[in-house]
Protein backbone atom coordinates (compact mmCIF):
# COMPACT_ATOMS: atom_id res chain seq x y z
CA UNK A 1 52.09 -21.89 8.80
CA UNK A 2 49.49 -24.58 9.27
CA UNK A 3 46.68 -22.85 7.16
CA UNK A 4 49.69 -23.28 4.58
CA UNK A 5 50.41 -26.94 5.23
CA UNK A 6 46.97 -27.86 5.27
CA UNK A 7 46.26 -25.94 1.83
CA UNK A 8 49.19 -27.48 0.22
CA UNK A 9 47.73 -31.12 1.23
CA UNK A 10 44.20 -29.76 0.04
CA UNK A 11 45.67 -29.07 -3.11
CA UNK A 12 47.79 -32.05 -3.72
CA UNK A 13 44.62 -34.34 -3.20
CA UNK A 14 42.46 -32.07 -5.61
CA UNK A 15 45.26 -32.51 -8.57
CA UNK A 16 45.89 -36.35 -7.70
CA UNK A 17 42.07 -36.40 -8.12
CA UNK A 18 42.04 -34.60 -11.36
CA UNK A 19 44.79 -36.66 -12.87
CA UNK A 20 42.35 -38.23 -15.77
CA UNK A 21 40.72 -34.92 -16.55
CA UNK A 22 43.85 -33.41 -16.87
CA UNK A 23 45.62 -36.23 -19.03
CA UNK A 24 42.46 -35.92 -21.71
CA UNK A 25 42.83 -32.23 -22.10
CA UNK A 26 46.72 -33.01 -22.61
CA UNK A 27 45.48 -36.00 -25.32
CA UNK A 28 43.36 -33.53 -26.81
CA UNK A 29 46.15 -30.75 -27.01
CA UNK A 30 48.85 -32.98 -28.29
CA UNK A 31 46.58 -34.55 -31.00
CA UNK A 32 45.54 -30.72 -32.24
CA UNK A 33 49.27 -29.99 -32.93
CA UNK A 34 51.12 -33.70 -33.63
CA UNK A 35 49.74 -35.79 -36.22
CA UNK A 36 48.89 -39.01 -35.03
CA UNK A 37 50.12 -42.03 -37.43
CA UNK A 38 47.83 -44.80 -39.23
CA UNK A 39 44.73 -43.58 -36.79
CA UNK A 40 42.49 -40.82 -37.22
CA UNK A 41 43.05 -38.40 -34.21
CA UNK A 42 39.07 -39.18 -32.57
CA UNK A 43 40.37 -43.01 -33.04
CA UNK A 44 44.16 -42.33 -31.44
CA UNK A 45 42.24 -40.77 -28.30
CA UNK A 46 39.91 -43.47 -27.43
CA UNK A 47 42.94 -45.48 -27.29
CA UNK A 48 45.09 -43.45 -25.51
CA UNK A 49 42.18 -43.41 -23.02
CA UNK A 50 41.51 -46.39 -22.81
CA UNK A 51 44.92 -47.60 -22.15
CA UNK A 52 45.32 -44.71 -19.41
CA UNK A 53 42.18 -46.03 -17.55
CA UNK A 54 44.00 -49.44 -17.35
CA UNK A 55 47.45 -47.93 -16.05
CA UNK A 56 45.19 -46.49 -13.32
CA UNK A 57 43.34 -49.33 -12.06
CA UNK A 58 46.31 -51.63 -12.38
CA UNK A 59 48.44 -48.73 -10.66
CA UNK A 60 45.48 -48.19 -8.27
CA UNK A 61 44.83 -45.30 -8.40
CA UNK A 62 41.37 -45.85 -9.21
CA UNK A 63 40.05 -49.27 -7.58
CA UNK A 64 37.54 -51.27 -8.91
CA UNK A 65 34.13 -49.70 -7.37
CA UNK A 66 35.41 -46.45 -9.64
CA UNK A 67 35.39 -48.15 -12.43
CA UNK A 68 32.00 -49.58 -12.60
CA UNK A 69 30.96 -45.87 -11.42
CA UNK A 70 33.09 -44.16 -14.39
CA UNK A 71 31.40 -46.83 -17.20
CA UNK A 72 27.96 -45.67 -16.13
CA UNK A 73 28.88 -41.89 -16.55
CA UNK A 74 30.27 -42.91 -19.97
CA UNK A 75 26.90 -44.35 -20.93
CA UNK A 76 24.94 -41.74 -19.74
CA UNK A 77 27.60 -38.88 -21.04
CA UNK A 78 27.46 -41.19 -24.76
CA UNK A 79 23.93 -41.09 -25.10
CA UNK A 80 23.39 -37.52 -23.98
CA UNK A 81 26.18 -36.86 -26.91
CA UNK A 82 24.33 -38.65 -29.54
CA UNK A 83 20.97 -37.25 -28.94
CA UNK A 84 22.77 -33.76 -28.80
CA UNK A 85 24.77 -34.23 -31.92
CA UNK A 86 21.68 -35.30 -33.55
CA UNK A 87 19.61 -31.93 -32.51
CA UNK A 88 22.53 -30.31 -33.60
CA UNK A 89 24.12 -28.71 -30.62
CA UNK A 90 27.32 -29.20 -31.30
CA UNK A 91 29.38 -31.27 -33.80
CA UNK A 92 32.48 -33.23 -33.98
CA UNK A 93 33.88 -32.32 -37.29
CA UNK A 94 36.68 -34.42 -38.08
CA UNK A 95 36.53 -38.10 -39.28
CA UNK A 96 36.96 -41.54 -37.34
CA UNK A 97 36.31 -45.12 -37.34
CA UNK A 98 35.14 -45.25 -33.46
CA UNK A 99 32.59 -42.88 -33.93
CA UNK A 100 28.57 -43.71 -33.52
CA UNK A 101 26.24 -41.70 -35.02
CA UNK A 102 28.43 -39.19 -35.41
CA UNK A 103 29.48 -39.06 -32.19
CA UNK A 104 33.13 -40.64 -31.50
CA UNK A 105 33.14 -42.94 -28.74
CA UNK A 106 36.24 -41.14 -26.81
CA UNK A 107 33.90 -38.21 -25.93
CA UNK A 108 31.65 -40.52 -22.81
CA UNK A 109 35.20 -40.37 -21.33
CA UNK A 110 34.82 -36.63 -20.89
CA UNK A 111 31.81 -37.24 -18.78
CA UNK A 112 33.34 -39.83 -17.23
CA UNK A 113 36.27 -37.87 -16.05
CA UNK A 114 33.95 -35.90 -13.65
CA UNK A 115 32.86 -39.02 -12.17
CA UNK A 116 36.81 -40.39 -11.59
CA UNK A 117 37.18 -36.90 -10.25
CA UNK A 118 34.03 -37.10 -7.94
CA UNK A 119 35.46 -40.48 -7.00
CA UNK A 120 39.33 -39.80 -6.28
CA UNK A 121 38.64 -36.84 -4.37
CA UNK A 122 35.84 -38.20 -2.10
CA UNK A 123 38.14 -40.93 -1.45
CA UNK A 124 41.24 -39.20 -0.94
CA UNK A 125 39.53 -36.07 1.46
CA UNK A 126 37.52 -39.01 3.51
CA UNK A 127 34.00 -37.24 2.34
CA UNK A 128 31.33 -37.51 4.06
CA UNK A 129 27.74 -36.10 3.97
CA UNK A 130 25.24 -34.22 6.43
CA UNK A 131 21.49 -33.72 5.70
CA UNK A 132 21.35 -35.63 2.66
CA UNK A 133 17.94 -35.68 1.44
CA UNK A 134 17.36 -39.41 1.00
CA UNK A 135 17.77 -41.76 -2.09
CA UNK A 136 13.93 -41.24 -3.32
CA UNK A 137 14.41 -37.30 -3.75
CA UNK A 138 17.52 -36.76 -4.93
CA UNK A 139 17.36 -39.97 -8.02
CA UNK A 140 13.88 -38.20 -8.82
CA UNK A 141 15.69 -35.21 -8.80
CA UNK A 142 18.34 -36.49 -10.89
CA UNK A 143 16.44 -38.11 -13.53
CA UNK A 144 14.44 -34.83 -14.19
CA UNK A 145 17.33 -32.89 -14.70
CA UNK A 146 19.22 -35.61 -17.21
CA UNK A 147 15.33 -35.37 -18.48
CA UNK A 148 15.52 -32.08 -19.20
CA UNK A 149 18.83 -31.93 -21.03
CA UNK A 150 16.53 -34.14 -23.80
CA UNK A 151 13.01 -32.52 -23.43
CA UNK A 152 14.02 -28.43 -23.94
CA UNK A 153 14.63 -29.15 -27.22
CA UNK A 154 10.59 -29.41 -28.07
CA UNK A 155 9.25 -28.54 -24.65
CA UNK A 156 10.41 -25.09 -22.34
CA UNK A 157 13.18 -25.79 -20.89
CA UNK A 158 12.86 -26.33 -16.75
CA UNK A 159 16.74 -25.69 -16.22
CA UNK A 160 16.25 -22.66 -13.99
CA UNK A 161 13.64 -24.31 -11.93
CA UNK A 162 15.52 -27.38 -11.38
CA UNK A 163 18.14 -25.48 -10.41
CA UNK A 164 15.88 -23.61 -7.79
CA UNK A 165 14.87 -27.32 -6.45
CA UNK A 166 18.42 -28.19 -6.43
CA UNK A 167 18.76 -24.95 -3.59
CA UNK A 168 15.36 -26.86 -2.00
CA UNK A 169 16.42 -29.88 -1.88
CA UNK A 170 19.68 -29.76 -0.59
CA UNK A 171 19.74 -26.45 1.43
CA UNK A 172 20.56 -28.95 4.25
CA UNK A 173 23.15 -30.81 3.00
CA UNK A 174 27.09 -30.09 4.04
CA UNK A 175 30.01 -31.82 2.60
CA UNK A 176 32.41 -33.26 5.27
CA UNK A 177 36.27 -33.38 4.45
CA UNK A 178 39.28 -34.09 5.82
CA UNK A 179 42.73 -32.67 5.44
CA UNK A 180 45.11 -34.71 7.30
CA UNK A 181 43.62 -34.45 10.84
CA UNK A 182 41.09 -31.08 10.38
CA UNK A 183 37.38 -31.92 9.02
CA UNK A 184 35.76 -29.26 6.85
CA UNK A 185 32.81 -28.78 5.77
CA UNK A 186 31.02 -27.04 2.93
CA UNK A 187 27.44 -26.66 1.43
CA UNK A 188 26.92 -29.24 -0.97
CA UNK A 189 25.24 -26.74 -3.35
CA UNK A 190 28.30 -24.30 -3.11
CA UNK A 191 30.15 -27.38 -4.11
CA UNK A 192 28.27 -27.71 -7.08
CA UNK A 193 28.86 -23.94 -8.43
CA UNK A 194 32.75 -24.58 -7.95
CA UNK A 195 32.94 -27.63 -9.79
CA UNK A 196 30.69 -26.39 -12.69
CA UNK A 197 32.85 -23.44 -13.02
CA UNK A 198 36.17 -25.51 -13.62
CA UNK A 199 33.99 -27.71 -15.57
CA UNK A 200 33.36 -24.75 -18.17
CA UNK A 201 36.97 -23.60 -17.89
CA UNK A 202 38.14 -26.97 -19.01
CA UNK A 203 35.12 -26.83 -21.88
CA UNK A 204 36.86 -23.97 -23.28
CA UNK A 205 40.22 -25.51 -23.15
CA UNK A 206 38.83 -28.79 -25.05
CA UNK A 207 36.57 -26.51 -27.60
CA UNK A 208 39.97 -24.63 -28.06
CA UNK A 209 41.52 -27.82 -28.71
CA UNK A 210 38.73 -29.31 -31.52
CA UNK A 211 37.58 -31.74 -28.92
CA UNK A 212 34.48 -30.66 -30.43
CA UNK A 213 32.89 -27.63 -31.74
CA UNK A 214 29.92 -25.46 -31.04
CA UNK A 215 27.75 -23.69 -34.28
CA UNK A 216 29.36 -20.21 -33.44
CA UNK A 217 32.71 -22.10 -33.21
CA UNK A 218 33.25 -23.04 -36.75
CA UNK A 219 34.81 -19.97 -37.84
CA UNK A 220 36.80 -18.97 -35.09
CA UNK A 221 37.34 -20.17 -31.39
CA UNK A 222 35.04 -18.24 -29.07
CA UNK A 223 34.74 -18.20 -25.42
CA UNK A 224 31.77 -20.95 -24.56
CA UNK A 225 28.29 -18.88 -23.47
CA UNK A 226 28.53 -18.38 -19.59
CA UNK A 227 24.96 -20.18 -19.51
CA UNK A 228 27.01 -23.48 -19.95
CA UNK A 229 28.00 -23.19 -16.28
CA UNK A 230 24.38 -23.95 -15.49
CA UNK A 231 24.47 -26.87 -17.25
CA UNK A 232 27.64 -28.55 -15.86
CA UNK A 233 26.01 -26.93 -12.58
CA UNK A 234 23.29 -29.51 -12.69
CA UNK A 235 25.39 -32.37 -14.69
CA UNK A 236 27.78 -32.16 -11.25
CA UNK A 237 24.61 -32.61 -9.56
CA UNK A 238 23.65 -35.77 -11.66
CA UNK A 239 27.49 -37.26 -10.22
CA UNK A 240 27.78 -36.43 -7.00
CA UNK A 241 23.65 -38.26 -7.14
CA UNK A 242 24.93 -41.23 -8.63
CA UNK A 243 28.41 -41.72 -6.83
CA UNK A 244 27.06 -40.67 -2.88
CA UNK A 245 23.72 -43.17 -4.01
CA UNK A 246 26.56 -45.85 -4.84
CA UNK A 247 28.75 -44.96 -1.69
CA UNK A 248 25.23 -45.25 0.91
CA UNK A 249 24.91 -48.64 -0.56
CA UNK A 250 27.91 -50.26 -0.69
CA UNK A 251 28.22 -48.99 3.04
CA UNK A 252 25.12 -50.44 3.46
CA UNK A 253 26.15 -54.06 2.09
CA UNK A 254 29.40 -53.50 4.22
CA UNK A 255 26.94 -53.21 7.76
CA UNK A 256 24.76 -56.13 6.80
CA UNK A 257 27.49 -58.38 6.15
CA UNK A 258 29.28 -57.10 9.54
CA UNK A 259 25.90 -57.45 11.38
């Protein structure tokens, strides 16, 4: 009866977490089937969006610190967009008065929702870390794999060896959580294969929806190449980088100021 309680707590933190993701793959489902009035529907998201991000700060559910961590995802998801629209990747057909270079501005959101997920739920399971490899490796780390998304469109691509440095570099490293009183723990890299997974469920779901479309989309919906799990593999890696780097120094701030 416990291992029931304790997975029903488990699993009410993991959906209050994913309460952002969820709510753009609703947006984008609605949109796809109501007609949206005096906006186009790329425009109508970004609002809805935007206003949803302010219900949750002022409802706090996110706080402040996820914010600031959410806006520099959506940078970094925006200009990975661009350049990838550009080189032709994928598309985003329909017309809009928020987009940039073809790119509407909505779509940083859905890299930011992996951050306000990355966020909530180390928040709301009291995460912790063992073993991590230290600020110098992992950014380096990170930047070569962001890198990479860019350079393996004129240069081989390095995704498979990054990945085998991601298994390197953090073969140590356990994620601590806590479910009411019990602390887990898990290897960070495991971590990373679960969350990619969802990641490319929920691509599907939005490709299904004309969040955007890939070249063999166009036709017909098809199921989005299993190889795409690798790369929300290492963009989970590029978060979880960013938002523990964040945590370690606010925590640091926190002691100095204590001390």
């Amino acid at each position: 009866m416990k291992s029931i309680i304790q997975l029903l707590h488990f699993g009410y933190h993991q959906a209050m977490s994913c309460i952002f993701p969820v709510i753009i793959f609703g947006t984008l489902a609605l949109t796809s089937v109501i007609p949206v009035p005096f906006f186009h529907r790329y425009d109508a998201i970004l609002i809805i969006l935007l206003i949803v991000q302010y219900l949750m700060y002022r409802s706090g559910l996110e706080t402040l610190d996820e914010i600031k961590v959410i806006c520099v995802f959506h940078l970094i998801g925006l200009v990975l967009e661009i350049y990838k629209v550009w080189m032709g990747s994928w598309s985003y057909p329909e017309p809009g008065y928020t987009k940039l270079l073809g790119v509407p501005l909505y779509s940083g959101f859905m890299y930011a929702s992996v951050a306000s997920f990355m966020c909530q739920v180390w928040r709301r399971l009291r995460m912790d870390m063992t073993g991590w490899p230290g600020g110098i490796s992992s950014v380096l780390l990170g930047a070569a794999i962001y890198l990479n998304f860019f350079t393996h469109h004129f240069i081989p691509d390095f995704r498979w060896w990054l990945t085998a440095l991601v298994f390197v570099v953090f073969w140590k490293t356990w994620i601590i959580y806590r479910v009411r009183s019990t602390t887990y723990r898990m290897p960070l890299s495991l971590a990373f294969i679960i969350v990619g997974f969802f990641i490319w469920t929920a691509e599907n779901i939005a490709t299904f929806f004309n969040g955007w479309k890939y070249p063999d989309q166009h036709e017909a919906w098809q199921l989005v190449s299993f190889s795409k799990i690798s790369s929300w593999f290492l963009l989970v890696i590029i978060s979880v980088i960013i938002v523990a780097q964040l945590k370690y120094v606010k925590a640091n701030r926190t002691r100095n100021i204590h001390n």
